[in-house]
Structures are given as C-alpha cells and as structure tokens.
PDB file of N, CA and C in Angstrom:
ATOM      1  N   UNK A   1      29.040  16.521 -16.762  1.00  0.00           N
ATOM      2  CA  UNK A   1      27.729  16.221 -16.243  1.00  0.00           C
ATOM      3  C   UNK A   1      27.575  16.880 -14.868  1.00  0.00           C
ATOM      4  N   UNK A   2      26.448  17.253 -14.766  1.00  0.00           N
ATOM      5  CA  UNK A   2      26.288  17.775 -13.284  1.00  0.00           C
ATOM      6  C   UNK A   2      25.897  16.911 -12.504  1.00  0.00           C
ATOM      7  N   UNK A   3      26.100  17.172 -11.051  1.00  0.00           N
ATOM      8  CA  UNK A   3      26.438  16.277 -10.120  1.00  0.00           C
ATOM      9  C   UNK A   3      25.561  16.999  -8.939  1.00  0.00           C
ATOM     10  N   UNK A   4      24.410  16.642  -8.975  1.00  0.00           N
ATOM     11  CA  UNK A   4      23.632  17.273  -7.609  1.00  0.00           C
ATOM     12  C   UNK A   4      24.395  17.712  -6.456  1.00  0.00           C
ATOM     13  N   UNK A   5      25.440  16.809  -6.265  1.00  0.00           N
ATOM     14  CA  UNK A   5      26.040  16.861  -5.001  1.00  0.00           C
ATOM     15  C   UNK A   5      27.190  17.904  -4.855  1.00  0.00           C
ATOM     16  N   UNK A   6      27.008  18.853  -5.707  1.00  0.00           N
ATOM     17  CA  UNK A   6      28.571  20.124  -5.799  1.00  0.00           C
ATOM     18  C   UNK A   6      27.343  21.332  -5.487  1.00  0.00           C
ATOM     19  N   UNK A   7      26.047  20.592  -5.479  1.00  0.00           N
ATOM     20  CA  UNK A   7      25.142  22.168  -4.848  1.00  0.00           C
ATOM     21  C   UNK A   7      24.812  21.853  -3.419  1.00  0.00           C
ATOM     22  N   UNK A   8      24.332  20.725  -3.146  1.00  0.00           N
ATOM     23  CA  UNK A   8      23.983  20.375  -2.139  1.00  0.00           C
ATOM     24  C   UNK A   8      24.967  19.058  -1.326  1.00  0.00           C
ATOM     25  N   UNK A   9      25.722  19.358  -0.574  1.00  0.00           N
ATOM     26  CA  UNK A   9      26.501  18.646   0.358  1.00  0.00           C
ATOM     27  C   UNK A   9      25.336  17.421   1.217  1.00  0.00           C
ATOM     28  N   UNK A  10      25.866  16.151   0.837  1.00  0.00           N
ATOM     29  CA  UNK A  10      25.398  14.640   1.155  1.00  0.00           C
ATOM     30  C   UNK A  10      24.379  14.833   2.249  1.00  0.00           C
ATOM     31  N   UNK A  11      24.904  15.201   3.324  1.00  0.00           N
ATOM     32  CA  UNK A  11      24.092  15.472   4.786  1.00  0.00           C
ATOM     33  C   UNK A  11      22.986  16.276   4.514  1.00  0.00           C
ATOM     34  N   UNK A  12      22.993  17.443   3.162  1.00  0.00           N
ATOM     35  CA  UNK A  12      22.393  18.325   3.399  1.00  0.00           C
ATOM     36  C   UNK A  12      20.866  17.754   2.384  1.00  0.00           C
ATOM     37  N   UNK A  13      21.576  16.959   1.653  1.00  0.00           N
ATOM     38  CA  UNK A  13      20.890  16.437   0.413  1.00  0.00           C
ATOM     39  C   UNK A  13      20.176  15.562   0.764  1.00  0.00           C
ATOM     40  N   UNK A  14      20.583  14.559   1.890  1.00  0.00           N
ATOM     41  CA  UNK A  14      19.936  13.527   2.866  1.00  0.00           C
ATOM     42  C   UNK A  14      18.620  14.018   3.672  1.00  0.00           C
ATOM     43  N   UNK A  15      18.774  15.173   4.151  1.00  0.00           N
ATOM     44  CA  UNK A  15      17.473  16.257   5.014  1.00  0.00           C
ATOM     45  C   UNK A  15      16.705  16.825   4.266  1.00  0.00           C
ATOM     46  N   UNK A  16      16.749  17.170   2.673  1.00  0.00           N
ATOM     47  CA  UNK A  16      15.599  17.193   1.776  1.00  0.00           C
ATOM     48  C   UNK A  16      14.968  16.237   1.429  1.00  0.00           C
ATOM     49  N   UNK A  17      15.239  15.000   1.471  1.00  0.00           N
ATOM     50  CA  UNK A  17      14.556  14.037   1.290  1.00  0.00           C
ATOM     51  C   UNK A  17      13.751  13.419   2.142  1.00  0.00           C
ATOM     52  N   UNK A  18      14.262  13.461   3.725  1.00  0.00           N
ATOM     53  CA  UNK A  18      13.563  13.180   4.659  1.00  0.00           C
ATOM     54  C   UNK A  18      12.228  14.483   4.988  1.00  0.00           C
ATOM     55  N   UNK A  19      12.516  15.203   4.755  1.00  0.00           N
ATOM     56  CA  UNK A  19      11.565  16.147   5.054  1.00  0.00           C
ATOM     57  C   UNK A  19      10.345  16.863   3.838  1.00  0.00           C
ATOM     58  N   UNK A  20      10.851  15.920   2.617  1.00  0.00           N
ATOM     59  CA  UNK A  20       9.849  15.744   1.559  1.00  0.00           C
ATOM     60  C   UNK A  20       9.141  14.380   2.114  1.00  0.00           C
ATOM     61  N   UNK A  21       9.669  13.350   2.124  1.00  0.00           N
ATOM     62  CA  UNK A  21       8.870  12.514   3.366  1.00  0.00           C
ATOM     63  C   UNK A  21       8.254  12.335   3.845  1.00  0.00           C
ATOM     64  N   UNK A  22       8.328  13.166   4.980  1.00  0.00           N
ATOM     65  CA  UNK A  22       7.484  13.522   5.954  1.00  0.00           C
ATOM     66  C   UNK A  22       6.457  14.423   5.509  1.00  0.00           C
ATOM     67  N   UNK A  23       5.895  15.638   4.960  1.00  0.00           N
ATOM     68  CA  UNK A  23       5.471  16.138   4.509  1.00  0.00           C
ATOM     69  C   UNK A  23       4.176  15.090   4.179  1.00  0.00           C
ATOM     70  N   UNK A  24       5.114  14.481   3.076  1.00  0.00           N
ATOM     71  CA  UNK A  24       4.218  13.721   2.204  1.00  0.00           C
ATOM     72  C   UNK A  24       3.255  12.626   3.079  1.00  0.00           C
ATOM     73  N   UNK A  25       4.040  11.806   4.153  1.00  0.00           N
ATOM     74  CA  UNK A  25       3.368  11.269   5.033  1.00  0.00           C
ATOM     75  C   UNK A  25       2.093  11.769   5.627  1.00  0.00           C
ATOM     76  N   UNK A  26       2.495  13.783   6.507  1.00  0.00           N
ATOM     77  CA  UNK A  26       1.982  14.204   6.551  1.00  0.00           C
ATOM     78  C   UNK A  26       0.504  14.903   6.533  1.00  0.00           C
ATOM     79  N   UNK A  27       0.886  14.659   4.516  1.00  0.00           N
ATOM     80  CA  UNK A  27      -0.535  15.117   4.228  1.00  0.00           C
ATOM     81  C   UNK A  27      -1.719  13.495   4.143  1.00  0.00           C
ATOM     82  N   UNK A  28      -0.846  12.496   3.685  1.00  0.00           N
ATOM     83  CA  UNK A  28      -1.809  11.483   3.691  1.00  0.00           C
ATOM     84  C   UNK A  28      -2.462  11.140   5.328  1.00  0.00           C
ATOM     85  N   UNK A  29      -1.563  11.118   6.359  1.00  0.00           N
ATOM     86  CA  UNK A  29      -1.722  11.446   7.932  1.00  0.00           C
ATOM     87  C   UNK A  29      -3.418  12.123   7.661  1.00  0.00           C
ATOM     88  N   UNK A  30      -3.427  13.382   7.470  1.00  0.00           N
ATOM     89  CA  UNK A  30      -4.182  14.580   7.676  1.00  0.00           C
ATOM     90  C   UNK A  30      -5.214  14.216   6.837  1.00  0.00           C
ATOM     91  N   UNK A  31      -5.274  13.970   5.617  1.00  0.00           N
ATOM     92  CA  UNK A  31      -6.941  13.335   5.025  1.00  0.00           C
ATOM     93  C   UNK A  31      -7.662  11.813   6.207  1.00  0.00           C
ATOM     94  N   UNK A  32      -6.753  11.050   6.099  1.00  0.00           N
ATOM     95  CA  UNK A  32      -6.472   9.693   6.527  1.00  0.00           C
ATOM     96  C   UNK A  32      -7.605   9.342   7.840  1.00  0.00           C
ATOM     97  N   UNK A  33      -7.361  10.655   8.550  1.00  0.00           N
ATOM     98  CA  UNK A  33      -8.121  10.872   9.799  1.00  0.00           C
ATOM     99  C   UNK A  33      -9.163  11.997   9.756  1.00  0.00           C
ATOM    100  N   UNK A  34      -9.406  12.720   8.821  1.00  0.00           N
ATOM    101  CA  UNK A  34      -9.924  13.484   8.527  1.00  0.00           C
ATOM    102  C   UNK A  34      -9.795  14.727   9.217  1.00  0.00           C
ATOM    103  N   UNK A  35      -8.943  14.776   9.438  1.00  0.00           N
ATOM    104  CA  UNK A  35      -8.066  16.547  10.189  1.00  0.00           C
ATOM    105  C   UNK A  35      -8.004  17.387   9.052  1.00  0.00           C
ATOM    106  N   UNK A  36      -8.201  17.326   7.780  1.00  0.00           N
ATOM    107  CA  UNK A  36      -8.068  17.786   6.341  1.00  0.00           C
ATOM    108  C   UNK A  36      -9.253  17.398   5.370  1.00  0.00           C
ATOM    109  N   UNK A  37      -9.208  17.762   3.885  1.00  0.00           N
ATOM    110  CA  UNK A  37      -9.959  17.090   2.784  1.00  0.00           C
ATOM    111  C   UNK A  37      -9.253  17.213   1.838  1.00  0.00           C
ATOM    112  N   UNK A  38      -9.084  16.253   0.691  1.00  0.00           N
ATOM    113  CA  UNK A  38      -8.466  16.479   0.037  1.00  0.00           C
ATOM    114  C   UNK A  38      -8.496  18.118  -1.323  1.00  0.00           C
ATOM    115  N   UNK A  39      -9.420  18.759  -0.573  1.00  0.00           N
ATOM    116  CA  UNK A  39      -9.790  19.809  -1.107  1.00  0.00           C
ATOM    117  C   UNK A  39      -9.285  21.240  -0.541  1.00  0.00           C
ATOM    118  N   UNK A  40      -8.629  20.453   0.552  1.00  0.00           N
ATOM    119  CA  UNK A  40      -7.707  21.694   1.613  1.00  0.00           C
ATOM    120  C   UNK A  40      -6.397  22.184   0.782  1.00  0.00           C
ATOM    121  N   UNK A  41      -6.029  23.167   0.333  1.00  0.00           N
ATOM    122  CA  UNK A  41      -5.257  23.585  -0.140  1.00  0.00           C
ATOM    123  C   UNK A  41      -3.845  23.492   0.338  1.00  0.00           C
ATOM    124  N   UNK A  42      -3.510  23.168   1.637  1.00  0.00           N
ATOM    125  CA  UNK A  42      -2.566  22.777   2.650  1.00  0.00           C
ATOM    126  C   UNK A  42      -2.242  21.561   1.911  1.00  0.00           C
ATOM    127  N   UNK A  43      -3.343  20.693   2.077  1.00  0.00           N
ATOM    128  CA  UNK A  43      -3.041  19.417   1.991  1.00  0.00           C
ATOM    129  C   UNK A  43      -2.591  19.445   0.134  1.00  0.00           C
ATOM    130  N   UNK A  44      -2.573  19.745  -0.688  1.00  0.00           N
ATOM    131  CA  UNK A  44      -2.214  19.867  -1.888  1.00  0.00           C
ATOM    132  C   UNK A  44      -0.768  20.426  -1.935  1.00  0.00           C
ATOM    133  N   UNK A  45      -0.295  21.670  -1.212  1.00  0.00           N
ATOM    134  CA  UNK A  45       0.676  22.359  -0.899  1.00  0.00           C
ATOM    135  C   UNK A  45       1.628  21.469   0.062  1.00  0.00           C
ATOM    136  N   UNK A  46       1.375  20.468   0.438  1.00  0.00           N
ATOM    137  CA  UNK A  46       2.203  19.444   1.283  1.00  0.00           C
ATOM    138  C   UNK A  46       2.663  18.343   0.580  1.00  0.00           C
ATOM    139  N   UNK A  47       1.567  18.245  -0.314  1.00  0.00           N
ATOM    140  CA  UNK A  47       2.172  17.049  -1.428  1.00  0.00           C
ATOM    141  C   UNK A  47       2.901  17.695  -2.466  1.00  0.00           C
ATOM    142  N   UNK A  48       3.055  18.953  -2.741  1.00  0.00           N
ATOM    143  CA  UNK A  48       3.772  19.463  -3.961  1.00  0.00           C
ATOM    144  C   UNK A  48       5.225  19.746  -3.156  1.00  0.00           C
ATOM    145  N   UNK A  49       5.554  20.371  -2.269  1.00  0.00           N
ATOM    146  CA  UNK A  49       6.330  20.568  -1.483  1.00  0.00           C
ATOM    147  C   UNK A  49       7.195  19.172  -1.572  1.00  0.00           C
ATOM    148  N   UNK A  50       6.608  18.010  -0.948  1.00  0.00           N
ATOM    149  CA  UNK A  50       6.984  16.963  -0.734  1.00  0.00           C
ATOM    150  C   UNK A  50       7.700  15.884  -1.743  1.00  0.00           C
ATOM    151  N   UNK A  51       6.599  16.313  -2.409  1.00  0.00           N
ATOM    152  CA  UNK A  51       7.188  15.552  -3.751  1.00  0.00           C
ATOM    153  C   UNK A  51       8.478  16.141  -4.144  1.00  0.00           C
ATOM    154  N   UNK A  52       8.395  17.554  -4.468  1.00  0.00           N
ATOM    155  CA  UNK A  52       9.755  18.398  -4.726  1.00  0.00           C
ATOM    156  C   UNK A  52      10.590  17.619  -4.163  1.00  0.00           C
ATOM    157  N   UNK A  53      10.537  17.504  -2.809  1.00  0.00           N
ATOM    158  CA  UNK A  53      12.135  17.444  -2.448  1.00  0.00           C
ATOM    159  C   UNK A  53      12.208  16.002  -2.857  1.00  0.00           C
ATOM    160  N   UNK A  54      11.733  15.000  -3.118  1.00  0.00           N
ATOM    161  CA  UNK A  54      11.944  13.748  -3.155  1.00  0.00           C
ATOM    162  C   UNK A  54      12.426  13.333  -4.672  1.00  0.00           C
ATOM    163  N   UNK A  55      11.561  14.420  -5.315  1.00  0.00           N
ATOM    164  CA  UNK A  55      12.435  14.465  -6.900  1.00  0.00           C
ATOM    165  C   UNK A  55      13.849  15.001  -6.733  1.00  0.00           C
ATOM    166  N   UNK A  56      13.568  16.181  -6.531  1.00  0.00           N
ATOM    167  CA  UNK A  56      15.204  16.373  -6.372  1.00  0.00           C
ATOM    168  C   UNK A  56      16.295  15.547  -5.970  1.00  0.00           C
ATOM    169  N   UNK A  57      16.159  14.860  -5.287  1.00  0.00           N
ATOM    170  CA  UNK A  57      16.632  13.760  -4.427  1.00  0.00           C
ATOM    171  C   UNK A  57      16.921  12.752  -5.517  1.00  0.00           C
ATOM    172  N   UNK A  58      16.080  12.237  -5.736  1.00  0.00           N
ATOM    173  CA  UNK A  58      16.083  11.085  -6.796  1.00  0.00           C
ATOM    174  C   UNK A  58      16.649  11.362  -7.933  1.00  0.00           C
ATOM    175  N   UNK A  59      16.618  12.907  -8.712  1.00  0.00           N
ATOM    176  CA  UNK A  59      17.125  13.417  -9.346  1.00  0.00           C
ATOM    177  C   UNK A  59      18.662  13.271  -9.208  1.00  0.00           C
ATOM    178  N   UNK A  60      19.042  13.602  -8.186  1.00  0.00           N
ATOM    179  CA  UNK A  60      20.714  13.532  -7.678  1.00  0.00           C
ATOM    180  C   UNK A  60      20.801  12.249  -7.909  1.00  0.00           C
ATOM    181  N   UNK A  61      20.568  11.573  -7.634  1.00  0.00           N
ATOM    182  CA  UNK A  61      21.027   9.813  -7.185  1.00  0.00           C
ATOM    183  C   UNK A  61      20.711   9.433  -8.838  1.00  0.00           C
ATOM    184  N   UNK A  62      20.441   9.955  -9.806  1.00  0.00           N
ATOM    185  CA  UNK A  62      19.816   9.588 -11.474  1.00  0.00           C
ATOM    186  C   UNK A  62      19.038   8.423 -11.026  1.00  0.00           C
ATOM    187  N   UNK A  63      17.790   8.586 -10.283  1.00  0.00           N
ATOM    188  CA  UNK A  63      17.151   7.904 -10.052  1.00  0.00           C
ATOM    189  C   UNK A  63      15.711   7.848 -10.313  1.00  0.00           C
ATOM    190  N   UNK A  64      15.421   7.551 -11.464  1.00  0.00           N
ATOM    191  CA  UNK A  64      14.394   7.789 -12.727  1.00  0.00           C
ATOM    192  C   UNK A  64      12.717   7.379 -11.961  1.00  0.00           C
ATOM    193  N   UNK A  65      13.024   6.231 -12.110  1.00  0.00           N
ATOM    194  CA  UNK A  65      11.479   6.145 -11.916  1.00  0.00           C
ATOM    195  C   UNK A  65      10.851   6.771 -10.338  1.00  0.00           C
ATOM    196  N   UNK A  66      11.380   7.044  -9.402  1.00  0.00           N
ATOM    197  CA  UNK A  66      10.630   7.419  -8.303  1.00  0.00           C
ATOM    198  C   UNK A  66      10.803   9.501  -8.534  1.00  0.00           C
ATOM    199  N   UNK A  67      11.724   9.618  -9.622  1.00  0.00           N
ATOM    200  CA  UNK A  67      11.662  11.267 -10.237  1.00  0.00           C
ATOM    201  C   UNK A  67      10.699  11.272 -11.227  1.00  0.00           C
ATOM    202  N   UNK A  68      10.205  10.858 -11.490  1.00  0.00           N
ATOM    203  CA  UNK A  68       9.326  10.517 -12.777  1.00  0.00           C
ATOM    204  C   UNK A  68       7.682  10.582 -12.070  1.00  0.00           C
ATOM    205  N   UNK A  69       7.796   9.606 -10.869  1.00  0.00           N
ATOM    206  CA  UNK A  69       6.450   9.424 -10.149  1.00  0.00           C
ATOM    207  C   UNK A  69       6.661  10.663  -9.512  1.00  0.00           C
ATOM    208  N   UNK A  70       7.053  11.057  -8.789  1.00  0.00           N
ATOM    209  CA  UNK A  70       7.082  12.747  -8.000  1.00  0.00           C
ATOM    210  C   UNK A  70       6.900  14.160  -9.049  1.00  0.00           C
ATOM    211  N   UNK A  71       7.268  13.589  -9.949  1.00  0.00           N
ATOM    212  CA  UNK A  71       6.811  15.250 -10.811  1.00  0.00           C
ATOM    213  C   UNK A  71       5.394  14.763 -11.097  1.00  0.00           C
ATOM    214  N   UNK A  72       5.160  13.485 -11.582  1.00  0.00           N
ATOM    215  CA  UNK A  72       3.744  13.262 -11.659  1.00  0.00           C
ATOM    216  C   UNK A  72       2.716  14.013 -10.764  1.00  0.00           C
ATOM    217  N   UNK A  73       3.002  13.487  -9.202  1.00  0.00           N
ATOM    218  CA  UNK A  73       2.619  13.713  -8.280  1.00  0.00           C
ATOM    219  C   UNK A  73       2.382  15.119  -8.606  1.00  0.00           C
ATOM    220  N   UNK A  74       3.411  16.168  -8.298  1.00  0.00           N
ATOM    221  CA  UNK A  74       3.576  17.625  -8.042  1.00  0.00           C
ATOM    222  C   UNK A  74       2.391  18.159  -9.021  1.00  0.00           C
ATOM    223  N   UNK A  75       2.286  17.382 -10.292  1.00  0.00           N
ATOM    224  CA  UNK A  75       1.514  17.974 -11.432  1.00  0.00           C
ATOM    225  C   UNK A  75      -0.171  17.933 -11.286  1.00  0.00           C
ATOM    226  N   UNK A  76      -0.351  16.482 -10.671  1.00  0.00           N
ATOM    227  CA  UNK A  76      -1.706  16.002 -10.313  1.00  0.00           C
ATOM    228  C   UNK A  76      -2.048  17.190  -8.877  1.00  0.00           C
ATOM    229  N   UNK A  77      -1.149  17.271  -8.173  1.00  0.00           N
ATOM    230  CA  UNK A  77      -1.421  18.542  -6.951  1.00  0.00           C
ATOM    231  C   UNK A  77      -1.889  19.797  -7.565  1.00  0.00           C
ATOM    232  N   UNK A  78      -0.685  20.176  -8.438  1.00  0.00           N
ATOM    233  CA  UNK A  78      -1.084  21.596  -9.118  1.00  0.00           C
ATOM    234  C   UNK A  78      -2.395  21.385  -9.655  1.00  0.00           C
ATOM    235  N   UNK A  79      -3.143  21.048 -10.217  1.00  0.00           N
ATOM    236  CA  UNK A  79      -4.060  20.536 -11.198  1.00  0.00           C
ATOM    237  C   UNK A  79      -5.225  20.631 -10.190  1.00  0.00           C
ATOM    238  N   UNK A  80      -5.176  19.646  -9.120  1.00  0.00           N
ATOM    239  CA  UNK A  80      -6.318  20.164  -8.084  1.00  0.00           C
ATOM    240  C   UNK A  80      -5.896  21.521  -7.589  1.00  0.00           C
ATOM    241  N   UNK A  81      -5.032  21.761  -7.262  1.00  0.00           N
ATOM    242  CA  UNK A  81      -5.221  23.268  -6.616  1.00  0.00           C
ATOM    243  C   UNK A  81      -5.866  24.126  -6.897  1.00  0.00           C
ATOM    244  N   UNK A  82      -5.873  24.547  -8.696  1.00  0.00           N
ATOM    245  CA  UNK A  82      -6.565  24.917  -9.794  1.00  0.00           C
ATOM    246  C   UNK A  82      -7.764  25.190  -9.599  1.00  0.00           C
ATOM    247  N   UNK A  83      -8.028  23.654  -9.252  1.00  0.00           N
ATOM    248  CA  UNK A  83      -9.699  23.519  -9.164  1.00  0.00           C
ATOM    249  C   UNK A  83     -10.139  23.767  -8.215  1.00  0.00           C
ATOM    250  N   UNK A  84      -9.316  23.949  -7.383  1.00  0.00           N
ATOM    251  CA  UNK A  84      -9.869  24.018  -5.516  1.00  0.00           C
ATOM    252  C   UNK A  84     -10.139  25.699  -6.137  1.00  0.00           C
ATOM    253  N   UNK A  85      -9.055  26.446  -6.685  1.00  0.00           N
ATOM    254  CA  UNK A  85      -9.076  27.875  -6.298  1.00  0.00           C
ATOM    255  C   UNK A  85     -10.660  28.213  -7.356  1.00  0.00           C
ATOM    256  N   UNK A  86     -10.585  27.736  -8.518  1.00  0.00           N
ATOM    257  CA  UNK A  86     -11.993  27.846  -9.638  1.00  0.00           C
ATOM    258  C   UNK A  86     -13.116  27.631  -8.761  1.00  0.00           C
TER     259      UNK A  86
END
C-alpha cells in the first residue's frame, strides 16, 4: 500500500495542509468583505488550490470524508470557472 508519507516527509506534509487552509480561509476572507466576487477567478483558483492540498492531506492520513468533501469542492470551483470564462 502506498503511504503518502515516503513522498512527502511529516513536516513537509503538515505545511500543505496549512497552506491549503489558509488559502481556503483566504478566499472566503475576500468575498466575505467584498474585496472579491464570487465570480473573480482568483477567488475560484484559491479554493481549488486549497482544497488540493487539504485532499491530499486527508488523502495521506486515509481520511475519507473531509477527501471526499475537497474534491467536491475543487469540482464545484472548476465548474464555476467554466462559467466565469463562457
């Protein structure tokens, strides 16, 4: 079985997650106050980003349901982006 952790070393694996995080904080931050719209392509590109690393993450740890909600996420982003660019 593979083992997230023979690609990515603990410390290193720990700082993708925090910085999918943040991101993600980020973009809700940035609509929240209206520094953004949810039609800003940034702000879509912050939640796909974000989510990534937090799946991955969760992914390592076989940690299903919050990998499950983050690809969701990533998919519902792509999907507006789509529409932002149409």
């Amino acid at each position: 079985m593979i083992n997230m952790f023979d690609f990515f070393p603990k410390p290193r694996f720990q700082i993708i997650g925090w910085i999918g995080m943040i991101l993600i904080l980020a973009a809700y931050f940035l609509v929240s106050f209206d520094m953004v719209t949810v039609h800003n392509i940034w702000f879509q590109l912050l939640n796909i980003i974000g989510s990534f690393g937090l799946a991955l993450v969760a992914f390592g740890r076989r940690d299903w349901q919050p990998m499950v909600l983050n690809i969701i996420w990533i998919l519902i982003a792509i999907i507006a982006m789509v529409r932002i660019a149409l």
